[in-house]
PDB file of N, CA and C in Angstrom:
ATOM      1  N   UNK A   1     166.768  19.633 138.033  1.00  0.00           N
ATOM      2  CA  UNK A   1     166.421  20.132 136.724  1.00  0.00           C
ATOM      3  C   UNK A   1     166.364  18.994 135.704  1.00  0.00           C
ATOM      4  N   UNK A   2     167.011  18.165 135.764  1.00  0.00           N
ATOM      5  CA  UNK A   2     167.266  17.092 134.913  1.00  0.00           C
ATOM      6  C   UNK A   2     166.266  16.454 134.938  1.00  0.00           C
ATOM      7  N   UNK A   3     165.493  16.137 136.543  1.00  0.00           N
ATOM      8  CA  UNK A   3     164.559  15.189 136.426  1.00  0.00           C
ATOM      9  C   UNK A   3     162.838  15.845 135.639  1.00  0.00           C
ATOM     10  N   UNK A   4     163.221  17.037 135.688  1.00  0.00           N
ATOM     11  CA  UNK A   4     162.362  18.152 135.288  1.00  0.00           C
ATOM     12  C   UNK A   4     162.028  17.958 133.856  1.00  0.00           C
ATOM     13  N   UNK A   5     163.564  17.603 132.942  1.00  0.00           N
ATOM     14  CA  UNK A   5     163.159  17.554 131.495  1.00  0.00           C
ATOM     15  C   UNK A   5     162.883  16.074 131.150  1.00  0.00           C
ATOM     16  N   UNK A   6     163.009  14.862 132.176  1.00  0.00           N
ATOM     17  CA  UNK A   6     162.577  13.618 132.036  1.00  0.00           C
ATOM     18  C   UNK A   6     160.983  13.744 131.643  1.00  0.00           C
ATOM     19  N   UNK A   7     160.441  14.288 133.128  1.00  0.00           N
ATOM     20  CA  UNK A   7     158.884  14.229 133.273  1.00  0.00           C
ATOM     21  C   UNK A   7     158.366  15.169 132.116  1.00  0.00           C
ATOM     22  N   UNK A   8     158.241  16.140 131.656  1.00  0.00           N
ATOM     23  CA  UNK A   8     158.468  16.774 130.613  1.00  0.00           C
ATOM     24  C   UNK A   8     158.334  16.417 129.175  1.00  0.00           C
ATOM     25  N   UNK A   9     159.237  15.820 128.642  1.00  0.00           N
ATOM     26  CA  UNK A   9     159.578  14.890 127.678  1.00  0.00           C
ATOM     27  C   UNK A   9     158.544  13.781 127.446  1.00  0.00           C
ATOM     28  N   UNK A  10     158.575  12.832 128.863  1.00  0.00           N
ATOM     29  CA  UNK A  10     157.142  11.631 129.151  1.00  0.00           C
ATOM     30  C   UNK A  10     155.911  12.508 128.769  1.00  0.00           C
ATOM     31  N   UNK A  11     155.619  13.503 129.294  1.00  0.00           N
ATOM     32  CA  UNK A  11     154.462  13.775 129.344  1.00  0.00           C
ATOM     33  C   UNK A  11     153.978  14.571 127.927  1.00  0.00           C
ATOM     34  N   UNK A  12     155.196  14.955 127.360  1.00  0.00           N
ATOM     35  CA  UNK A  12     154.661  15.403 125.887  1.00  0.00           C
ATOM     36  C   UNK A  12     154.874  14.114 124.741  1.00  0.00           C
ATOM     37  N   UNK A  13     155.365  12.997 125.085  1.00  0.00           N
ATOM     38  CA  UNK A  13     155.619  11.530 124.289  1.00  0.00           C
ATOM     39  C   UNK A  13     153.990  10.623 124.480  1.00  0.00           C
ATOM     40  N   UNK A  14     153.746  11.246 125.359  1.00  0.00           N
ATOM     41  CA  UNK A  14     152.558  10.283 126.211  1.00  0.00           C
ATOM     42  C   UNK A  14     151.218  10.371 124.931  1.00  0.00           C
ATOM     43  N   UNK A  15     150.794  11.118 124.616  1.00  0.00           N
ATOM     44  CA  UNK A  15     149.774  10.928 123.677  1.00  0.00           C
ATOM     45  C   UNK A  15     150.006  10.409 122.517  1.00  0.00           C
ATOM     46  N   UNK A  16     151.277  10.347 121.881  1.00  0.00           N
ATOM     47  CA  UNK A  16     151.504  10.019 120.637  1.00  0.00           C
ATOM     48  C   UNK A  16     151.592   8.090 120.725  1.00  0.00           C
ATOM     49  N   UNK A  17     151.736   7.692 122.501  1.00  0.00           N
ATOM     50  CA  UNK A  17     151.297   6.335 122.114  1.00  0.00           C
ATOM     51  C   UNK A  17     149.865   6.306 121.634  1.00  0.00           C
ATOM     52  N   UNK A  18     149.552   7.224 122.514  1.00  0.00           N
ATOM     53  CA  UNK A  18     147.212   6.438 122.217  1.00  0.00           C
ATOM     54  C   UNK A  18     146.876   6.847 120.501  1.00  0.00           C
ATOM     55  N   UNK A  19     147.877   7.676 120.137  1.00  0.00           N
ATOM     56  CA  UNK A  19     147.133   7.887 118.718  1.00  0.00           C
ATOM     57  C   UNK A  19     147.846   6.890 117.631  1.00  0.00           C
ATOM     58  N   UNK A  20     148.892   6.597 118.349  1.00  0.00           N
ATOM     59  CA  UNK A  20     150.141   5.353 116.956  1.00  0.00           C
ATOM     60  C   UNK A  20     149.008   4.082 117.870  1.00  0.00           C
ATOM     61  N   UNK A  21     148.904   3.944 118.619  1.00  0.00           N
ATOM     62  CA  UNK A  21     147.045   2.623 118.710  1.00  0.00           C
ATOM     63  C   UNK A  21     146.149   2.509 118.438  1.00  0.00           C
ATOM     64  N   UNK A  22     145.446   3.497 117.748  1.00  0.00           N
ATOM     65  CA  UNK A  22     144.594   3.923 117.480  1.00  0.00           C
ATOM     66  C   UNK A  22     144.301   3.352 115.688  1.00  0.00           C
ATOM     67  N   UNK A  23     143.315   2.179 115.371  1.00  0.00           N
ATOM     68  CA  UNK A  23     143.178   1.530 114.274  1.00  0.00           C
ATOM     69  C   UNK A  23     142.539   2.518 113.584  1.00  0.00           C
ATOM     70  N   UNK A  24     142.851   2.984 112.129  1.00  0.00           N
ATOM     71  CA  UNK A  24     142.710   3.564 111.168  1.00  0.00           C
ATOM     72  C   UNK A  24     141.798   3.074 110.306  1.00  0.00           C
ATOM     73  N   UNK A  25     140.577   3.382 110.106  1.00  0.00           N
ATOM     74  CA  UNK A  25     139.378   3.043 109.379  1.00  0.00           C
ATOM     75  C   UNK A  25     139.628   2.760 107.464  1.00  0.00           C
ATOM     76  N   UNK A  26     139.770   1.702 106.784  1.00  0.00           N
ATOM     77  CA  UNK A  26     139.690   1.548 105.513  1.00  0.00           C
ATOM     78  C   UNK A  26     138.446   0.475 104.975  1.00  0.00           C
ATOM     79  N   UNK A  27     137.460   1.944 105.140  1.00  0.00           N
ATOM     80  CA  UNK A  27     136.051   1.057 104.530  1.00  0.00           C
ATOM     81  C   UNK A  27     136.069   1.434 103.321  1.00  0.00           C
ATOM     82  N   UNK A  28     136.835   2.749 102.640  1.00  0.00           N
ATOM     83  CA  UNK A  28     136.657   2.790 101.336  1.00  0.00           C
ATOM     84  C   UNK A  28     137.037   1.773 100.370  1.00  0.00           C
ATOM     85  N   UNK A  29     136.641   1.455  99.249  1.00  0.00           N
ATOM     86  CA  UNK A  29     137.436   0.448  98.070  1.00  0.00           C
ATOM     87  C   UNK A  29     138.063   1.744  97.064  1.00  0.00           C
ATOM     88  N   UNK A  30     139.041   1.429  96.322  1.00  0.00           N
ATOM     89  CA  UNK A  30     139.507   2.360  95.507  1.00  0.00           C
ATOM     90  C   UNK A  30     138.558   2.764  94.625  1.00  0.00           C
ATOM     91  N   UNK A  31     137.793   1.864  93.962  1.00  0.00           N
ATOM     92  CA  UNK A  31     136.722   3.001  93.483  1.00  0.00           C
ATOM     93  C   UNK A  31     135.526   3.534  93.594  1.00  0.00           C
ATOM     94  N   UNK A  32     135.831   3.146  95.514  1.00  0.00           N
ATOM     95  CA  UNK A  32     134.962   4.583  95.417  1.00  0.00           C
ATOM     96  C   UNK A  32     135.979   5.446  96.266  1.00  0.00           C
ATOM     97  N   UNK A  33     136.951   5.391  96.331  1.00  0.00           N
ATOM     98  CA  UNK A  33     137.857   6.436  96.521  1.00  0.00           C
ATOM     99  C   UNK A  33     137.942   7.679  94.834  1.00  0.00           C
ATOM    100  N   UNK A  34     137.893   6.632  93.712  1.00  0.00           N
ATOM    101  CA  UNK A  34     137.942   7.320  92.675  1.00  0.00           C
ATOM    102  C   UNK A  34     136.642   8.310  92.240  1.00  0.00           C
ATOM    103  N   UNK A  35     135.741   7.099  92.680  1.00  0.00           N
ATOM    104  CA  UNK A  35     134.400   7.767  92.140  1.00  0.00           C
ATOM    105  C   UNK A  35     133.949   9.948  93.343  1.00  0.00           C
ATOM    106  N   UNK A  36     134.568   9.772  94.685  1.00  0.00           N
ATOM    107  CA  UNK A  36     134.212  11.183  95.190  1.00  0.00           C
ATOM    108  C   UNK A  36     135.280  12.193  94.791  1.00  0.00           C
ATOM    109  N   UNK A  37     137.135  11.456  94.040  1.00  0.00           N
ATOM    110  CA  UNK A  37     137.446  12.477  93.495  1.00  0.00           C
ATOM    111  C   UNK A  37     136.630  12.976  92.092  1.00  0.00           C
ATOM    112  N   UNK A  38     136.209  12.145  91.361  1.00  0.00           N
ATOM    113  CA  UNK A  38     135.437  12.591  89.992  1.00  0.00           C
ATOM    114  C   UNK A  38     134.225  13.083  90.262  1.00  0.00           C
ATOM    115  N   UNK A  39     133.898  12.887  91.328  1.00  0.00           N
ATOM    116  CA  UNK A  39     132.900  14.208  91.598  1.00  0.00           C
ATOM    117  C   UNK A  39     132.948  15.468  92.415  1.00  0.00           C
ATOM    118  N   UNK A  40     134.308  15.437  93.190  1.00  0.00           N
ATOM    119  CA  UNK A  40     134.792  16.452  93.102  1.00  0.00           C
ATOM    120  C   UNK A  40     135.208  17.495  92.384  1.00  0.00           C
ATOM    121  N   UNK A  41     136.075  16.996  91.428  1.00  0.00           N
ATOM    122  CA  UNK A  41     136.618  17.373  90.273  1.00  0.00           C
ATOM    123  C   UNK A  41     135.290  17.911  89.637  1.00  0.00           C
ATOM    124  N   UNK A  42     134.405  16.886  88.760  1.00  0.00           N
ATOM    125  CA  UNK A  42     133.039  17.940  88.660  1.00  0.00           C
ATOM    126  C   UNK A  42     132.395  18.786  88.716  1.00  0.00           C
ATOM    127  N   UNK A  43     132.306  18.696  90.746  1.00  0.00           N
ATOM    128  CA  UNK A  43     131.654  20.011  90.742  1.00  0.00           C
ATOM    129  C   UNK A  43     132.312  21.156  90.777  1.00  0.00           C
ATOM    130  N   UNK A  44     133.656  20.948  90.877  1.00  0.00           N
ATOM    131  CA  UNK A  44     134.665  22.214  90.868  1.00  0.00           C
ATOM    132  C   UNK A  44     134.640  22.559  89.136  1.00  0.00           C
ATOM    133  N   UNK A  45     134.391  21.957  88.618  1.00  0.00           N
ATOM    134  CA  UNK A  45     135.012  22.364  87.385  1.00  0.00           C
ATOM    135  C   UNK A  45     133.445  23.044  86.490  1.00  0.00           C
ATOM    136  N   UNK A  46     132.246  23.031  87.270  1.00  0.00           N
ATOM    137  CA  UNK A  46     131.210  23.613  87.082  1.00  0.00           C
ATOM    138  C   UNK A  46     130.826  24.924  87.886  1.00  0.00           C
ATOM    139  N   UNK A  47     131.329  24.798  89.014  1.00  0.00           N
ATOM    140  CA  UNK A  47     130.514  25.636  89.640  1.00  0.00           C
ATOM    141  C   UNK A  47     131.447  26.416  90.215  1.00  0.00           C
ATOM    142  N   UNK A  48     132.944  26.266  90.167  1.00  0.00           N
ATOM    143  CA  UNK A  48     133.907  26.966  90.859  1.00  0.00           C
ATOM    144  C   UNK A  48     134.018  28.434  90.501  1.00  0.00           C
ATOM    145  N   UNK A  49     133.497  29.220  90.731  1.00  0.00           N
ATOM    146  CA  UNK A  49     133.940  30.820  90.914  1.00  0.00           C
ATOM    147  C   UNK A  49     135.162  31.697  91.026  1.00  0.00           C
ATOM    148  N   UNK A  50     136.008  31.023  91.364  1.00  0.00           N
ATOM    149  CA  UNK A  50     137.045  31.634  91.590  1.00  0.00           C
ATOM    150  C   UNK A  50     138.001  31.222  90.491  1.00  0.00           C
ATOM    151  N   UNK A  51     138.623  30.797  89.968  1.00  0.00           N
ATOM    152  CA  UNK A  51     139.624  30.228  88.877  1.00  0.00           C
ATOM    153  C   UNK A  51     140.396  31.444  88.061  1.00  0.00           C
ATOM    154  N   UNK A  52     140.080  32.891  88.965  1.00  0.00           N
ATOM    155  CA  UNK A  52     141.197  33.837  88.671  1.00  0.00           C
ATOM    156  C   UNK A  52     141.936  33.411  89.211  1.00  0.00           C
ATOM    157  N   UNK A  53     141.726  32.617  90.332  1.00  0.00           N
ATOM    158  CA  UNK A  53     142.882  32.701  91.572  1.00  0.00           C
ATOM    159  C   UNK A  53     143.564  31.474  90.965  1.00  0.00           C
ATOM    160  N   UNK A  54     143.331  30.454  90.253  1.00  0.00           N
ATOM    161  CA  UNK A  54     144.032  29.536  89.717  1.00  0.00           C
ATOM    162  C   UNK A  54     144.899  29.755  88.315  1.00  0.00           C
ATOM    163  N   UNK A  55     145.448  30.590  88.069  1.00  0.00           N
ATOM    164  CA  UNK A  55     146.487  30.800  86.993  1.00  0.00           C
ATOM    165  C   UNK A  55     146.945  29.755  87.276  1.00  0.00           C
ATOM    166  N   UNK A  56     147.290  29.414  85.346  1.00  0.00           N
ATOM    167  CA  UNK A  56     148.080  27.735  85.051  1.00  0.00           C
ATOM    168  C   UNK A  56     147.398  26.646  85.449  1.00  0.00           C
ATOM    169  N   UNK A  57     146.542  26.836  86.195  1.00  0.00           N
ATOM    170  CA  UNK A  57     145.975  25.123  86.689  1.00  0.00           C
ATOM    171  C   UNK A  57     145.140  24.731  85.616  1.00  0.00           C
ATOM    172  N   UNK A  58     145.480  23.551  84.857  1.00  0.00           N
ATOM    173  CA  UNK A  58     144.810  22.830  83.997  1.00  0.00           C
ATOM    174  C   UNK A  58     144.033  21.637  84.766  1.00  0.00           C
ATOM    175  N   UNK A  59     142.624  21.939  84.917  1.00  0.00           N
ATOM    176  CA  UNK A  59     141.611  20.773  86.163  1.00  0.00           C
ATOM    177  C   UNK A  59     141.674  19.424  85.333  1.00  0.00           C
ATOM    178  N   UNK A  60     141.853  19.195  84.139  1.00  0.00           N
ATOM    179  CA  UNK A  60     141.432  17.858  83.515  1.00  0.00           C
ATOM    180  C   UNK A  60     143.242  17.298  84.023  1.00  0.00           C
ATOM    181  N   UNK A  61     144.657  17.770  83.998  1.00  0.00           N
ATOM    182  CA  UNK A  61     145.441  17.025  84.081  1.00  0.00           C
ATOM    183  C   UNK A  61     145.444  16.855  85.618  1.00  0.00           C
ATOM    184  N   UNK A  62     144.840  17.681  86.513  1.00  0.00           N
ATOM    185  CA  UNK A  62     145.133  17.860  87.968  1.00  0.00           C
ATOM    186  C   UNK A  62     144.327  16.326  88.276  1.00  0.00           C
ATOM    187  N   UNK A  63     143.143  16.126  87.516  1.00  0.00           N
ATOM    188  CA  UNK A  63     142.748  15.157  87.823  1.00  0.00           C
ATOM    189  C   UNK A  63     143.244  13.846  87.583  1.00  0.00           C
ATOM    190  N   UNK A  64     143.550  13.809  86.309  1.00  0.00           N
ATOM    191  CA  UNK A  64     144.230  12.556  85.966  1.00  0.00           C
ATOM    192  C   UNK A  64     145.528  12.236  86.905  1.00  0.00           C
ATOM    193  N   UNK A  65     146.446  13.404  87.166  1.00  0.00           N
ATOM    194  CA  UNK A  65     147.337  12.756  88.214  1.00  0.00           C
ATOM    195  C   UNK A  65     146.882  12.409  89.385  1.00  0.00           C
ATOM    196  N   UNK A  66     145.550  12.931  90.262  1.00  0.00           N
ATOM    197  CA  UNK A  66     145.320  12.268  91.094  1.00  0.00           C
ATOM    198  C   UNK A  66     144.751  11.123  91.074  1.00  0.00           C
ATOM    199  N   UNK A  67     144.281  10.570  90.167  1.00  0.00           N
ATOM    200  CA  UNK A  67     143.449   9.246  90.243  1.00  0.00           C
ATOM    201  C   UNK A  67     144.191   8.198  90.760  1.00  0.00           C
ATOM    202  N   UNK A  68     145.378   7.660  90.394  1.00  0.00           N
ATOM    203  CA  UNK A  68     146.581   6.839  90.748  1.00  0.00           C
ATOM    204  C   UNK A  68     146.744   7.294  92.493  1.00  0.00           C
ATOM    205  N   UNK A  69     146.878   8.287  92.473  1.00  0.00           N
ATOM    206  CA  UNK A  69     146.814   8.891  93.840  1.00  0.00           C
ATOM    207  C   UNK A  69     146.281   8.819  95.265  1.00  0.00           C
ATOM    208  N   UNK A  70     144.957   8.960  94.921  1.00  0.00           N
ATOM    209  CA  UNK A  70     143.851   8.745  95.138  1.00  0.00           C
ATOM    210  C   UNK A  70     143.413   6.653  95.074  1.00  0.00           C
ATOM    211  N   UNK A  71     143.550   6.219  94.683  1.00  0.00           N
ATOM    212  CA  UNK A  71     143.238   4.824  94.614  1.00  0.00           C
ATOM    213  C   UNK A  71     144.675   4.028  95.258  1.00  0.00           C
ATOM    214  N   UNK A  72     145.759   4.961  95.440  1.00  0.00           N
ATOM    215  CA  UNK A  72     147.085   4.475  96.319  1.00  0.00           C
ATOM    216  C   UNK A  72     146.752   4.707  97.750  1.00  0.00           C
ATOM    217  N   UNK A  73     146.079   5.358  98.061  1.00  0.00           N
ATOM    218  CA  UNK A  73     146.044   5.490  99.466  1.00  0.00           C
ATOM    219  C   UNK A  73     145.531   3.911 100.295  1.00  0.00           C
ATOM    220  N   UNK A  74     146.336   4.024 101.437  1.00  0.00           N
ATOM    221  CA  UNK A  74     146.226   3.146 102.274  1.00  0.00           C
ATOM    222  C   UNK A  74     145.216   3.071 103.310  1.00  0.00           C
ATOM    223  N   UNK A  75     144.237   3.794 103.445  1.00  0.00           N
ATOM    224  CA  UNK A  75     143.273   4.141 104.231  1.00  0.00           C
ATOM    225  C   UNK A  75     142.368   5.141 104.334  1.00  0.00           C
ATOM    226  N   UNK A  76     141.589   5.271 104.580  1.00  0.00           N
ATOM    227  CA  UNK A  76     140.169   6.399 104.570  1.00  0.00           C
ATOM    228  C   UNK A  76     140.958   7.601 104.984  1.00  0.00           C
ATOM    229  N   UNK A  77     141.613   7.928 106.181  1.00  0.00           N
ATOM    230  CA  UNK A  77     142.115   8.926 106.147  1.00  0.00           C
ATOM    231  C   UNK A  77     143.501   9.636 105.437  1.00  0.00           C
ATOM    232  N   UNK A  78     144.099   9.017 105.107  1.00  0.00           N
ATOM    233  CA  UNK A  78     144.940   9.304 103.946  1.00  0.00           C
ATOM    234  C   UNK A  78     144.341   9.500 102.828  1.00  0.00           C
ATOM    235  N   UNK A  79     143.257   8.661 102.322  1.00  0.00           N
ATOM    236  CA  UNK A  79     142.512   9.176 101.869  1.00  0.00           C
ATOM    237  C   UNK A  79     141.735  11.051 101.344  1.00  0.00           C
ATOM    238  N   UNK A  80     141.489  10.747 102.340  1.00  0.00           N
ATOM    239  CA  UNK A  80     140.814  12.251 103.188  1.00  0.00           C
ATOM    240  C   UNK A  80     142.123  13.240 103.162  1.00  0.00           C
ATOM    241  N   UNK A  81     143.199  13.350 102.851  1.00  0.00           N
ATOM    242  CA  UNK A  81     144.677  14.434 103.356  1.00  0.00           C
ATOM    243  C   UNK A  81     144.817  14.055 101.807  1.00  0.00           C
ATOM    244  N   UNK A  82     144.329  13.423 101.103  1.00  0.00           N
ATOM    245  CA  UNK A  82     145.037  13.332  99.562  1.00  0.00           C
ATOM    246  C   UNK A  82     143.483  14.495  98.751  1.00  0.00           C
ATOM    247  N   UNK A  83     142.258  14.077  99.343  1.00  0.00           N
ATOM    248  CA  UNK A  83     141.689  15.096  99.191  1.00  0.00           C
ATOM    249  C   UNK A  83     141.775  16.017  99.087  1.00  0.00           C
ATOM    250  N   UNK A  84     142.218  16.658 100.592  1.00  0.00           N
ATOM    251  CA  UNK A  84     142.518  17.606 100.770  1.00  0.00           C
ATOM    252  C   UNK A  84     143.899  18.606  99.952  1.00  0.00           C
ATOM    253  N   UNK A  85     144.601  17.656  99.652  1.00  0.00           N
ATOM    254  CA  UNK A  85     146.042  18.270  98.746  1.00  0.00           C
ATOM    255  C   UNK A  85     145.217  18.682  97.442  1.00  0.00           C
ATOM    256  N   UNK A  86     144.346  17.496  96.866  1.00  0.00           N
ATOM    257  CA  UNK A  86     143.923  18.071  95.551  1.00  0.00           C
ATOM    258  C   UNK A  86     143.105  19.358  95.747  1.00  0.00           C
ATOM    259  N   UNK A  87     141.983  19.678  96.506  1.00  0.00           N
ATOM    260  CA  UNK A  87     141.566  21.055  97.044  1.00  0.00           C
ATOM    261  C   UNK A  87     142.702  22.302  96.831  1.00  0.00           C
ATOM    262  N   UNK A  88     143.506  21.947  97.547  1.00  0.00           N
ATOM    263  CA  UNK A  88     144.137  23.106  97.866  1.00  0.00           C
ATOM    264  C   UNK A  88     144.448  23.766  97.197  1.00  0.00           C
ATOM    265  N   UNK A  89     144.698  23.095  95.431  1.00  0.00           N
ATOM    266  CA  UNK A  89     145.225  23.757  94.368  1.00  0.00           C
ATOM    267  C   UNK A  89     144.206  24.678  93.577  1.00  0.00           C
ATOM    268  N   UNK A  90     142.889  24.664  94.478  1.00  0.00           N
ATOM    269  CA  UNK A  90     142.709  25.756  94.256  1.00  0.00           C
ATOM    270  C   UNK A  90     142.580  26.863  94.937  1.00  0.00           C
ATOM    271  N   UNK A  91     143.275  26.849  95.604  1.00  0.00           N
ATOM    272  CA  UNK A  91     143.714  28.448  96.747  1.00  0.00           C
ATOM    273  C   UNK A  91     142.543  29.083  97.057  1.00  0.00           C
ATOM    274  N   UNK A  92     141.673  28.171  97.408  1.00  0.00           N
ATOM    275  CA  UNK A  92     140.429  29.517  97.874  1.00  0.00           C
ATOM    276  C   UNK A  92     139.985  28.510  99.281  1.00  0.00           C
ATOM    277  N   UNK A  93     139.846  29.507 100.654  1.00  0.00           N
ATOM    278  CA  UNK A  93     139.724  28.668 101.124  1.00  0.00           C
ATOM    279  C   UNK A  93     138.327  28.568 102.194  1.00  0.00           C
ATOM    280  N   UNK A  94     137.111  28.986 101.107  1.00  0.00           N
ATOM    281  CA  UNK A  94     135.805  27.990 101.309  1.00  0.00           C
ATOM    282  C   UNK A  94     135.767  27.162 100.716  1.00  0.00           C
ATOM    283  N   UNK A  95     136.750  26.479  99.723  1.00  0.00           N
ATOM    284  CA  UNK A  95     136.806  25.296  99.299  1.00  0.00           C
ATOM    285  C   UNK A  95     137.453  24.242 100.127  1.00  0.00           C
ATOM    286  N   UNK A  96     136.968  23.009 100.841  1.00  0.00           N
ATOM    287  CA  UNK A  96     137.946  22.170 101.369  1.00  0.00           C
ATOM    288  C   UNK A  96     136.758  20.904 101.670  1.00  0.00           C
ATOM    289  N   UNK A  97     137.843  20.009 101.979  1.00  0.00           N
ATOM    290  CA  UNK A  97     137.391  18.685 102.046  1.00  0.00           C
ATOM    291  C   UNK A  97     137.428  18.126 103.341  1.00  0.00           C
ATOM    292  N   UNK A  98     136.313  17.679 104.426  1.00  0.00           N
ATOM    293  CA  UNK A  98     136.025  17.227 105.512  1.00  0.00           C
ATOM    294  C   UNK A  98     135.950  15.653 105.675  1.00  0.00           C
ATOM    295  N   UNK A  99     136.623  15.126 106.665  1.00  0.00           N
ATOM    296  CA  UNK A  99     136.527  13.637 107.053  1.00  0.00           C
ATOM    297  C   UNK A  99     135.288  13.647 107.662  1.00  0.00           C
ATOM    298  N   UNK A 100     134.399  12.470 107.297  1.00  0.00           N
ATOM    299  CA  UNK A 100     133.412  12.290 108.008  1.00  0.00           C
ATOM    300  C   UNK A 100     133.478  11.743 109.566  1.00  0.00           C
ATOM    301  N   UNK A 101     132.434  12.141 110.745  1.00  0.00           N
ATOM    302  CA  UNK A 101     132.757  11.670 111.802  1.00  0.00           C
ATOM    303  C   UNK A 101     132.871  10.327 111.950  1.00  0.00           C
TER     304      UNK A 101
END
């Protein structure tokens, strides 16, 4: 049994080497990390439909705290998950933000 939860263990540890090897793409520069949140922000703040569902959310400060945010990230895909956090605040969820392939 013992040797049971060895192999086990290996074999669920085993992928998390190929993905901690796996080089992380940073072609963005911060501004143009800045420049697709401000046009995010944009088009949400034109064309968004839903903003019953956003009680309290003020979009001009949501933005300003992300900019710092957004231009801190360490890579395209962190990037891309900081996106995605700013999305979320607006709780609707045909709204969201996709990493490119």
């Amino acid at each position: 049994m013992n040797n049971t939860v060895i192999k086990l263990a290996l074999l669920l540890l085993l992928p998390l080497g190929f993905v901690r090897g796996q080089e992380v793409p940073n072609t963005l520069t911060p501004e143009q990390k800045a420049y697709e949140l401000s046009m995010a922000w944009k088009e949400m703040s034109y064309n968004f439909a839903n903003m019953d569902n956003c009680q309290g959310l003020n979009m001009d400060s949501l933005y300003a705290a992300y900019i710092p945010k957004i231009q801190r990230t360490k890579d395209d895909f962190e990037h891309y998950l900081t996106m995605q956090e700013f999305v979320a605040h607006f709780h609707n969820s045909h709204t969201y933000c996709m990493m490119p392939q």
